[in-house]
PDB file of N, CA and C in Angstrom:
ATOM      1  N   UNK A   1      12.628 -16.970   4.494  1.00  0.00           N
ATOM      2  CA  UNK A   1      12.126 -16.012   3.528  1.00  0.00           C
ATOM      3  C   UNK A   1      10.760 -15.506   3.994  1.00  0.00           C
ATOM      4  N   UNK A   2      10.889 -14.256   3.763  1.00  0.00           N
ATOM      5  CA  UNK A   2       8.953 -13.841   3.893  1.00  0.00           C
ATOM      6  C   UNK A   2       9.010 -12.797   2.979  1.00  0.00           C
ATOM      7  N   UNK A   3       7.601 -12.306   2.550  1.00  0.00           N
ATOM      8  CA  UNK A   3       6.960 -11.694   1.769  1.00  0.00           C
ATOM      9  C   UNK A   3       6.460 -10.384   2.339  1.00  0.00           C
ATOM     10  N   UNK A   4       6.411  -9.704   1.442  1.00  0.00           N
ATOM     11  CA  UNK A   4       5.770  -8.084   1.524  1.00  0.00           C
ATOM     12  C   UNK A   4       4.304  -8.203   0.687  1.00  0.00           C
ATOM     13  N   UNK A   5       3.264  -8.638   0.736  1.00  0.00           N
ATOM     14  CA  UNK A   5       1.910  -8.476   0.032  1.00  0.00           C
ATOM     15  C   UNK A   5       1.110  -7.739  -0.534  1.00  0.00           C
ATOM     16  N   UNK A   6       0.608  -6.499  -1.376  1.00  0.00           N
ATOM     17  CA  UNK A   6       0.174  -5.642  -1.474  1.00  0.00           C
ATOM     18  C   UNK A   6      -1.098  -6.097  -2.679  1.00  0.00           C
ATOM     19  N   UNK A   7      -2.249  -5.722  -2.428  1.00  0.00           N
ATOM     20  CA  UNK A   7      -3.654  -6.139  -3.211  1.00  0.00           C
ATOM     21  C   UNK A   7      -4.165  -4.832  -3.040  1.00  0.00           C
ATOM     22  N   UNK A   8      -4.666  -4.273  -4.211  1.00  0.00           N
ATOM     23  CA  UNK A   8      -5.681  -3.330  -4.431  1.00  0.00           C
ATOM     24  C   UNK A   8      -6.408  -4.085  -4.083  1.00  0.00           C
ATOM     25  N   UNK A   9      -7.183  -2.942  -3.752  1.00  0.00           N
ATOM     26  CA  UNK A   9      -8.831  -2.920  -2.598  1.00  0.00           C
ATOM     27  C   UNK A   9      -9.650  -2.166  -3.448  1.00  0.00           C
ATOM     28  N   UNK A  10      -9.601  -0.885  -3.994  1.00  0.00           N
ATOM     29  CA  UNK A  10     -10.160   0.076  -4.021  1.00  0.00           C
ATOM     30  C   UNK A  10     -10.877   0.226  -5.392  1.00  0.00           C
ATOM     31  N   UNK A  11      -9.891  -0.366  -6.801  1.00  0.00           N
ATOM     32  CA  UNK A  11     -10.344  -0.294  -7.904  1.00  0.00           C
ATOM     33  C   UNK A  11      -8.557  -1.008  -8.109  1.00  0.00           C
ATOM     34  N   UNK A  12      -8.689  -1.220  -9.412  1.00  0.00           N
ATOM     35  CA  UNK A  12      -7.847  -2.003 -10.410  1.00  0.00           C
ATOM     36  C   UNK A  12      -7.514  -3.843  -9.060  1.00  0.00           C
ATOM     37  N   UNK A  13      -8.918  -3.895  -9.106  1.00  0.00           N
ATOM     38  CA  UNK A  13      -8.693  -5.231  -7.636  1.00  0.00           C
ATOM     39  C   UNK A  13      -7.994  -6.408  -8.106  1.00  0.00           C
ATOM     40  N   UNK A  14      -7.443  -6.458  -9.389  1.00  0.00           N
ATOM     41  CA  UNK A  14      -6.939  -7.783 -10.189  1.00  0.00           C
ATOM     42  C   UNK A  14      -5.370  -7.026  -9.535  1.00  0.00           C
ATOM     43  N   UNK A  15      -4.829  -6.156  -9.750  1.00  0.00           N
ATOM     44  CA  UNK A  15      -3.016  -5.883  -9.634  1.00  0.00           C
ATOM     45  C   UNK A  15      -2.863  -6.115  -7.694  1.00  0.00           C
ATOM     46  N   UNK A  16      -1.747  -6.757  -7.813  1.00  0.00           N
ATOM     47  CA  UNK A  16      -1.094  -7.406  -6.827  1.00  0.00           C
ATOM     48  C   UNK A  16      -0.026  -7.869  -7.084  1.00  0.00           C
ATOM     49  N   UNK A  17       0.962  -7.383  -6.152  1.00  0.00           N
ATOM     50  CA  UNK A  17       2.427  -7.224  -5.705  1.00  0.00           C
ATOM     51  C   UNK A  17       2.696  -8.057  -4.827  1.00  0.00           C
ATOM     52  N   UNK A  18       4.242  -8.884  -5.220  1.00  0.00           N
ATOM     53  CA  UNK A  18       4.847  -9.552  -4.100  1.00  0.00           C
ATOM     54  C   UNK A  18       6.229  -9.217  -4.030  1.00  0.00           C
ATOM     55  N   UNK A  19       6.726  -8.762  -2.633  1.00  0.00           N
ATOM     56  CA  UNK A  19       8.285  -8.893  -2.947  1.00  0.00           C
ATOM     57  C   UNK A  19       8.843  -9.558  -1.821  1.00  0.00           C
ATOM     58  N   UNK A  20       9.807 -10.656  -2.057  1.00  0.00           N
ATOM     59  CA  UNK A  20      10.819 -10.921  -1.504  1.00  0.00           C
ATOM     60  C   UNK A  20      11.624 -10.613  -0.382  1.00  0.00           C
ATOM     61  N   UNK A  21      11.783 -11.112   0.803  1.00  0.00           N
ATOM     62  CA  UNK A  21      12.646 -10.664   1.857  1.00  0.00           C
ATOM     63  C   UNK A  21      13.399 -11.568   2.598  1.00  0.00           C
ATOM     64  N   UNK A  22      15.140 -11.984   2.165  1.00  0.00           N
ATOM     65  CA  UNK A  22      15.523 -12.861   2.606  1.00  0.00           C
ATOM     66  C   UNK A  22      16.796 -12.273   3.560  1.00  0.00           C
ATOM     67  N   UNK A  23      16.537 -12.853   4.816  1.00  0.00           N
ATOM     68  CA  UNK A  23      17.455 -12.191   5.999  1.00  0.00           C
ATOM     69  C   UNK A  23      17.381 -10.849   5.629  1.00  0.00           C
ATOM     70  N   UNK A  24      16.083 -10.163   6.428  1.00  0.00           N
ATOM     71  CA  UNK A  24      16.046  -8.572   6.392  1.00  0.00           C
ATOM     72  C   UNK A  24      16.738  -7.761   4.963  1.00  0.00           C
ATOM     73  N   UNK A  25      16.988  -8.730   3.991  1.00  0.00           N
ATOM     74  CA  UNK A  25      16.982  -7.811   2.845  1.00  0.00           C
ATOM     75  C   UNK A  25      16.296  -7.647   1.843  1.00  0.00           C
ATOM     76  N   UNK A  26      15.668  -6.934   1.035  1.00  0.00           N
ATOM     77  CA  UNK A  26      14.622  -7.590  -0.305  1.00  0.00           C
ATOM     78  C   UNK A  26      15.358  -7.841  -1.563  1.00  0.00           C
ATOM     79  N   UNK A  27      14.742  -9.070  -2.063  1.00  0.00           N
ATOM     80  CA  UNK A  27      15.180  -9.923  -2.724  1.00  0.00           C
ATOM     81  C   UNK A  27      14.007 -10.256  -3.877  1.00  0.00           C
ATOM     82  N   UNK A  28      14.164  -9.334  -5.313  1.00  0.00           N
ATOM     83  CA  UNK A  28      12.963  -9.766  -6.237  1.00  0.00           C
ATOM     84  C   UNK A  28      11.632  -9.620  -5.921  1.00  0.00           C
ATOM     85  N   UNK A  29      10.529  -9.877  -6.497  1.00  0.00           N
ATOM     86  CA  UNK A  29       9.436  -9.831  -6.425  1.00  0.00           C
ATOM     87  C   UNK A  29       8.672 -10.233  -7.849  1.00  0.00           C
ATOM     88  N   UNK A  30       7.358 -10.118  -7.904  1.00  0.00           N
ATOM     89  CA  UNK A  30       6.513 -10.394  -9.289  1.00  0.00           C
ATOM     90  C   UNK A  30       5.489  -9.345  -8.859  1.00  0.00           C
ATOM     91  N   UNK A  31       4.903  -8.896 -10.089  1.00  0.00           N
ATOM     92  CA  UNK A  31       3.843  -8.236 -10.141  1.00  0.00           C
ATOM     93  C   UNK A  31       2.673  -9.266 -11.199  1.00  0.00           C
ATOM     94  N   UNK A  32       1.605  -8.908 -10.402  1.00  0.00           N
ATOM     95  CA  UNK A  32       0.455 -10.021 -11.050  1.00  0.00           C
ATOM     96  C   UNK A  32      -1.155  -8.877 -11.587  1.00  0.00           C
ATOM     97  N   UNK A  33      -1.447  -9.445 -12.565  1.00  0.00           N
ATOM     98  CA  UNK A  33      -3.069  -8.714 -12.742  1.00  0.00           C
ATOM     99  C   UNK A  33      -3.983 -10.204 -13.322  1.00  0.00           C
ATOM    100  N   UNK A  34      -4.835  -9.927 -12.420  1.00  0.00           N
ATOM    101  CA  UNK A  34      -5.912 -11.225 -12.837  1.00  0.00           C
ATOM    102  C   UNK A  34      -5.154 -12.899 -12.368  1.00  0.00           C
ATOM    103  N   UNK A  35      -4.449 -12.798 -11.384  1.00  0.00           N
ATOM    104  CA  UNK A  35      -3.483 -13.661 -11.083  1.00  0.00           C
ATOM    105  C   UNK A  35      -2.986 -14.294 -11.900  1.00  0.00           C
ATOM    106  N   UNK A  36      -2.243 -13.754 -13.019  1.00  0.00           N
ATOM    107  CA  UNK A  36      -1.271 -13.930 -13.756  1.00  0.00           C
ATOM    108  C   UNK A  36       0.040 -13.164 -13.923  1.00  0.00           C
ATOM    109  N   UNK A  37       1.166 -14.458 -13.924  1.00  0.00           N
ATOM    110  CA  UNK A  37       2.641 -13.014 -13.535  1.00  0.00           C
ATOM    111  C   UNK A  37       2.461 -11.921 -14.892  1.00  0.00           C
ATOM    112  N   UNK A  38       2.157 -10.966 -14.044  1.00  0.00           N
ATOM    113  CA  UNK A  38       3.467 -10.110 -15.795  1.00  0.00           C
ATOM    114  C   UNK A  38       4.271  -8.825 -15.407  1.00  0.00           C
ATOM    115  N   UNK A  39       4.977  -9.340 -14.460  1.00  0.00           N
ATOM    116  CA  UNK A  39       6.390  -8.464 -14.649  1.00  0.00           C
ATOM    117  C   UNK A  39       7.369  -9.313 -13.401  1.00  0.00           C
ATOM    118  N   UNK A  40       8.484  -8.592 -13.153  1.00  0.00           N
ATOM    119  CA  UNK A  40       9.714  -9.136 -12.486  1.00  0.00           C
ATOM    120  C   UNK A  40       9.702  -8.315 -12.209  1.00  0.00           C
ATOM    121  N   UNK A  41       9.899  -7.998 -10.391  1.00  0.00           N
ATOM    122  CA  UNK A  41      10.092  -6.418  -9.652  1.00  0.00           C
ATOM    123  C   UNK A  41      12.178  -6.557  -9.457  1.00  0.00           C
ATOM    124  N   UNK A  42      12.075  -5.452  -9.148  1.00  0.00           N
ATOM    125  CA  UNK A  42      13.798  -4.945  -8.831  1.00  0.00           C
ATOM    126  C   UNK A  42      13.274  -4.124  -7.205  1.00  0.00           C
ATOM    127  N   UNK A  43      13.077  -4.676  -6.410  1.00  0.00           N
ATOM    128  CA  UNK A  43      12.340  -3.642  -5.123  1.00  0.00           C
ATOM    129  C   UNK A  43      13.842  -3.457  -4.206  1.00  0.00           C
ATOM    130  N   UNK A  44      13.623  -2.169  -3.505  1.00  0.00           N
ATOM    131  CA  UNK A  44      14.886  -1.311  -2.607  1.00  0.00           C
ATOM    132  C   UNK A  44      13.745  -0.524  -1.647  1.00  0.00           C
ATOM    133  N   UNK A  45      14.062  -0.615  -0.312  1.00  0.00           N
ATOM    134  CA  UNK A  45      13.432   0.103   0.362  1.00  0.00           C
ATOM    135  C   UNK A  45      14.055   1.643  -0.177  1.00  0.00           C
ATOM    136  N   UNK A  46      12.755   2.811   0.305  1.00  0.00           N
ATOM    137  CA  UNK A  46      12.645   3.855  -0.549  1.00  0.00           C
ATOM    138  C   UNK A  46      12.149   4.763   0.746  1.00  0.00           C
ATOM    139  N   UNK A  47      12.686   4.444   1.860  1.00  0.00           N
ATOM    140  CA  UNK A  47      11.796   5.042   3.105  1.00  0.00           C
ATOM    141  C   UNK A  47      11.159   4.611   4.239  1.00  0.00           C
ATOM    142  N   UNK A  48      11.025   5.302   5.353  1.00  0.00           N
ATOM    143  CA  UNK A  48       9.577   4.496   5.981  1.00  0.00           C
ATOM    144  C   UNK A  48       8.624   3.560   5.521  1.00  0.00           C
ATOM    145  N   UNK A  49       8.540   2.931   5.548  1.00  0.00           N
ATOM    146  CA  UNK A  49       6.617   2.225   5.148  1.00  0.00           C
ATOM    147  C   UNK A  49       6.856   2.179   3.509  1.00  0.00           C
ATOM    148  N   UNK A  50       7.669   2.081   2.423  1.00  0.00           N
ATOM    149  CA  UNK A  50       7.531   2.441   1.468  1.00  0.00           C
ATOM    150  C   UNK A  50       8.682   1.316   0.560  1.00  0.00           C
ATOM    151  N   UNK A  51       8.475   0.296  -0.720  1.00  0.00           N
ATOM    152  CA  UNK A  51       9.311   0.035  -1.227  1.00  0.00           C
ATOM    153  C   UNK A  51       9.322   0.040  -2.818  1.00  0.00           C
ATOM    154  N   UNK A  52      10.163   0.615  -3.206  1.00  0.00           N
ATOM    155  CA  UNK A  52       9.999   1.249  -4.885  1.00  0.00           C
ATOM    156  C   UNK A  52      10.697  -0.206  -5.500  1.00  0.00           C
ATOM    157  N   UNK A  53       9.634  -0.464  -6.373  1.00  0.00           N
ATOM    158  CA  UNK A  53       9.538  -1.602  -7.164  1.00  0.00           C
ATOM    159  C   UNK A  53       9.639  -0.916  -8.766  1.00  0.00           C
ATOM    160  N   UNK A  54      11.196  -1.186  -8.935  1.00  0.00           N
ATOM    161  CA  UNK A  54      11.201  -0.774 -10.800  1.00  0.00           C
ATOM    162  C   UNK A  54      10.860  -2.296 -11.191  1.00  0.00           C
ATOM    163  N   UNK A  55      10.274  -2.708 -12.636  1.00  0.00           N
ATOM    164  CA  UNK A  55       9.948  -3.443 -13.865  1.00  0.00           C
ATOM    165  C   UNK A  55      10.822  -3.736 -14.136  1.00  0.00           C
ATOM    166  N   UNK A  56      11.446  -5.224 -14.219  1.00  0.00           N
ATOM    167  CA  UNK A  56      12.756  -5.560 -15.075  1.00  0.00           C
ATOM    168  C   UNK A  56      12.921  -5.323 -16.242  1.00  0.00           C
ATOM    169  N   UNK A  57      13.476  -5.058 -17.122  1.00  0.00           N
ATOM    170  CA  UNK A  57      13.128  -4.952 -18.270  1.00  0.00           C
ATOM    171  C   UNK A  57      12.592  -3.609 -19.256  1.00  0.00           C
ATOM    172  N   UNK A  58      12.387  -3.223 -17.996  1.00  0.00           N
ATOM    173  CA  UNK A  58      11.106  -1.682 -18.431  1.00  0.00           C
ATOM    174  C   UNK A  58      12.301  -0.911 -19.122  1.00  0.00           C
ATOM    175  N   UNK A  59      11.833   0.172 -20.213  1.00  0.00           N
ATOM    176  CA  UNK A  59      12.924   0.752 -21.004  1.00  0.00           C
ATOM    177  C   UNK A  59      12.846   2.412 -20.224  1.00  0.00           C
ATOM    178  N   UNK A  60      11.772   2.251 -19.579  1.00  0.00           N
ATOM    179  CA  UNK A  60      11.556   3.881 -18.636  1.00  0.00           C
ATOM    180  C   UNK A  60      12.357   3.886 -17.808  1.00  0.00           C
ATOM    181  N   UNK A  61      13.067   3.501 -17.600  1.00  0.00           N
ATOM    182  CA  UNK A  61      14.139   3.476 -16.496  1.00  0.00           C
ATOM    183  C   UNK A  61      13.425   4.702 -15.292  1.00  0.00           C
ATOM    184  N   UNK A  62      12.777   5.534 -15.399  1.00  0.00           N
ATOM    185  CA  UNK A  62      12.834   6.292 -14.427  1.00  0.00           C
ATOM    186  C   UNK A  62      11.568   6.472 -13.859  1.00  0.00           C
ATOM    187  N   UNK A  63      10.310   5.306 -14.248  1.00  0.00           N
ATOM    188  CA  UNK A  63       9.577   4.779 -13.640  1.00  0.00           C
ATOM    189  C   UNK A  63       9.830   3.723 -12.508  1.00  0.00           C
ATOM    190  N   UNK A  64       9.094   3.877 -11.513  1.00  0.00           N
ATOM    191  CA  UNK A  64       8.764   2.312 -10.518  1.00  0.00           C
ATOM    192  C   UNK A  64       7.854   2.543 -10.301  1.00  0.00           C
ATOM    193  N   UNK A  65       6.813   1.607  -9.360  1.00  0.00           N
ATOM    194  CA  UNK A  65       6.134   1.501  -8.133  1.00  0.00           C
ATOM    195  C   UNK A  65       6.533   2.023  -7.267  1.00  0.00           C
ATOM    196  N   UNK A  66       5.783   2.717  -6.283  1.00  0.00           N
ATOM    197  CA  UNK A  66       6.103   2.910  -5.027  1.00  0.00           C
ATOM    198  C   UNK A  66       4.689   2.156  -4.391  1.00  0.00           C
ATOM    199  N   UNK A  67       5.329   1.214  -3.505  1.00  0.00           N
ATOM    200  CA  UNK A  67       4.725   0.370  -2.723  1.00  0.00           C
ATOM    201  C   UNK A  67       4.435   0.904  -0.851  1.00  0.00           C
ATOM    202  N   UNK A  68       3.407   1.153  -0.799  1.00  0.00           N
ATOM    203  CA  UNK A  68       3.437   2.024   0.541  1.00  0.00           C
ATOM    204  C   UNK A  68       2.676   1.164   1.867  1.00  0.00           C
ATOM    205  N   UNK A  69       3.053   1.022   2.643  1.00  0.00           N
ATOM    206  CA  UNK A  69       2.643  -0.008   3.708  1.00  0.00           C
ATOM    207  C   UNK A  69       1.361   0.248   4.524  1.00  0.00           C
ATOM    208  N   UNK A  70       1.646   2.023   5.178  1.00  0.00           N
ATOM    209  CA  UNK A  70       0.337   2.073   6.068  1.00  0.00           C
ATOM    210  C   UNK A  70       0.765   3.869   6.072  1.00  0.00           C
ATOM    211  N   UNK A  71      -0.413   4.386   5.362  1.00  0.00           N
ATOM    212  CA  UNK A  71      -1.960   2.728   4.971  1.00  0.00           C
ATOM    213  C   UNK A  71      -1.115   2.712   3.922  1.00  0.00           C
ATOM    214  N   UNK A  72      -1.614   1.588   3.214  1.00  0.00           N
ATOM    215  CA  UNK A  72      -1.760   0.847   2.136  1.00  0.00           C
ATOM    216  C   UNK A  72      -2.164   1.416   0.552  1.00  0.00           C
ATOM    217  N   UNK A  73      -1.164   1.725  -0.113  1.00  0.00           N
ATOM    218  CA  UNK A  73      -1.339   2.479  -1.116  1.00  0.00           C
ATOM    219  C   UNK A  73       0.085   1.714  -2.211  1.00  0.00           C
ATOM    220  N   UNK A  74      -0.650   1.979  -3.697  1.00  0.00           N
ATOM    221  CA  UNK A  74       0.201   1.423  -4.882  1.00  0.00           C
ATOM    222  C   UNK A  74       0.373   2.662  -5.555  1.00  0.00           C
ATOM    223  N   UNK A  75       1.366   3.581  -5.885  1.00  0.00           N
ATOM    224  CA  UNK A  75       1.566   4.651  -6.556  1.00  0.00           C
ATOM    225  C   UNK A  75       2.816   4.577  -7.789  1.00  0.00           C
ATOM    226  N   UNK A  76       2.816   5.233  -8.825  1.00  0.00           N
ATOM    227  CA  UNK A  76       2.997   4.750  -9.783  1.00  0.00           C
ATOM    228  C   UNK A  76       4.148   6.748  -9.793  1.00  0.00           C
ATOM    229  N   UNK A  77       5.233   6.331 -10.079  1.00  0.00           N
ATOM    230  CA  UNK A  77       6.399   7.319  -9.482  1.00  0.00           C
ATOM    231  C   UNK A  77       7.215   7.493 -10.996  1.00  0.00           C
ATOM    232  N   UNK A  78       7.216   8.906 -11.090  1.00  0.00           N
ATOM    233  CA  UNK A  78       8.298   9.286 -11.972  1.00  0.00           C
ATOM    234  C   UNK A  78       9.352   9.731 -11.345  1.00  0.00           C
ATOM    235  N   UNK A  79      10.490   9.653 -11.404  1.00  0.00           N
ATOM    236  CA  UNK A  79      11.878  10.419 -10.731  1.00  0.00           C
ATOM    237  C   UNK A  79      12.798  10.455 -11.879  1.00  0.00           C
ATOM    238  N   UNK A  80      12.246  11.201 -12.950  1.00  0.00           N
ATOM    239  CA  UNK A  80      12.732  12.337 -13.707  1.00  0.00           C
ATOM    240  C   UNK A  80      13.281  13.208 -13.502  1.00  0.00           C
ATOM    241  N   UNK A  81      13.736  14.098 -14.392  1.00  0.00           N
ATOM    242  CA  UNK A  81      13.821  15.795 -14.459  1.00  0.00           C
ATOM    243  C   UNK A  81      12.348  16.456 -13.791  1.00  0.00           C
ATOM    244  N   UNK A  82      11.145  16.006 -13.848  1.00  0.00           N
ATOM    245  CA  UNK A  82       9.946  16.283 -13.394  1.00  0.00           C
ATOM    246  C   UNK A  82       9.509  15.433 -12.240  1.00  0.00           C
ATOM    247  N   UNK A  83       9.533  15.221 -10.918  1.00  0.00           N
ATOM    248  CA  UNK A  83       9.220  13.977 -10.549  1.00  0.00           C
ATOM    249  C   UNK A  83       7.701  14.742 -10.077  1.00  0.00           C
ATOM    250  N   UNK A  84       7.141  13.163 -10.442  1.00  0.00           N
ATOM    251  CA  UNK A  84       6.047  13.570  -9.591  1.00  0.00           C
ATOM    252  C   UNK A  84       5.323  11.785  -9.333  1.00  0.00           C
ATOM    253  N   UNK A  85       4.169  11.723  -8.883  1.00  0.00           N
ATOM    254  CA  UNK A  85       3.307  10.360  -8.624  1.00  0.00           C
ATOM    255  C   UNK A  85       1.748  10.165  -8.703  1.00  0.00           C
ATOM    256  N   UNK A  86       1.831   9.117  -8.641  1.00  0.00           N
ATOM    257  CA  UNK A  86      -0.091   9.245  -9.149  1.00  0.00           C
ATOM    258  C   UNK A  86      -0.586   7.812  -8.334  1.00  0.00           C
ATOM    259  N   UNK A  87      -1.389   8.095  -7.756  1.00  0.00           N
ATOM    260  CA  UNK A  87      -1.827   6.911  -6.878  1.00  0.00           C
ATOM    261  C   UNK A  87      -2.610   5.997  -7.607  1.00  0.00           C
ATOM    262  N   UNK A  88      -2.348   4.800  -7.696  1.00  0.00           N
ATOM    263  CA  UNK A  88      -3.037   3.834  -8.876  1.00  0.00           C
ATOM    264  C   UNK A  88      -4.176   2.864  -8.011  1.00  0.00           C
ATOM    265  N   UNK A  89      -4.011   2.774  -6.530  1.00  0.00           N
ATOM    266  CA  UNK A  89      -5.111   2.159  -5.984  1.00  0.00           C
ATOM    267  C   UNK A  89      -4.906   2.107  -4.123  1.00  0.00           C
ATOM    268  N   UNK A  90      -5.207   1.976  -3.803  1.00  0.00           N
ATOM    269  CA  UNK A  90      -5.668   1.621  -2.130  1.00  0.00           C
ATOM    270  C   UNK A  90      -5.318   0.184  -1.985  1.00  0.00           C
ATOM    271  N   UNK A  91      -4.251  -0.503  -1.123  1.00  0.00           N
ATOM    272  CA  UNK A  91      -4.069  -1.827  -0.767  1.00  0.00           C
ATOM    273  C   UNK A  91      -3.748  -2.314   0.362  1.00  0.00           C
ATOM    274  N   UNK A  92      -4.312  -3.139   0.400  1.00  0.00           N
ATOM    275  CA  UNK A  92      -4.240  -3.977   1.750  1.00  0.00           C
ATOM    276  C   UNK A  92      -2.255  -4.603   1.805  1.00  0.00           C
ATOM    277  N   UNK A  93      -2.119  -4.822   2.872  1.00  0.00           N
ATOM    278  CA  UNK A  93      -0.653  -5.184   3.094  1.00  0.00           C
ATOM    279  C   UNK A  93      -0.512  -5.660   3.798  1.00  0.00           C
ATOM    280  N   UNK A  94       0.166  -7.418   3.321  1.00  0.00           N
ATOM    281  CA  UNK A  94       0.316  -8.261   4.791  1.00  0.00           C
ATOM    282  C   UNK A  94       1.909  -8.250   4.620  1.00  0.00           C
ATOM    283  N   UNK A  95       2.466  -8.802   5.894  1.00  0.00           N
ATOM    284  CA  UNK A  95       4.137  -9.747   5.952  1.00  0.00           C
ATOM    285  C   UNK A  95       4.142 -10.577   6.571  1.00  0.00           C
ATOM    286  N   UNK A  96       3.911 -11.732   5.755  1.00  0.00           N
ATOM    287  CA  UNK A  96       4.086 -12.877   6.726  1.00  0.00           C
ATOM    288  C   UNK A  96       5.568 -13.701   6.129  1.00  0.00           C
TER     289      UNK A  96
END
């Protein structure tokens, strides 16, 4: 198993992302603020450098994360009838 890491740097420095990668596939994740869990990711690669993390549970269904590798960015994605995105912070990104 290894991990995908993502930590704001820039501002909101408490939110941090983990997801799951077992035999080259992703597998779950948690989302944390103030290192405490509070959410359950659903992550699918979404591209190059990029893995869209929906909220289990979430009733927006047509919200996720978009998790971006390099650089290092946390963006916060509608794929609506309107899509659009909003960058929520600057993050560092390891895989170990």
């Amino acid at each position: 198993m290894k991990t995908h890491q993502f930590r704001c740097t820039d501002r909101n420095t408490s939110l941090y992302f983990v997801v799951y990668e077992n035999y080259g596939s992703l597998n779950g994740g948690h989302m944390y603020v103030e290192n405490m869990q509070v959410g359950v990711l659903a992550p699918e690669n979404a591209g190059t450098n990029v893995i869209k993390a929906s909220v289990v549970g979430n009733t927006a269904t047509n919200i996720a994360f978009q998790l971006h590798k390099s650089p290092g960015s946390v963006m916060v994605a509608n794929y609506g009838t309107s899509p659009n995105r909003v960058e929520v912070c600057k993050a560092s990104y390891k895989y170990q």
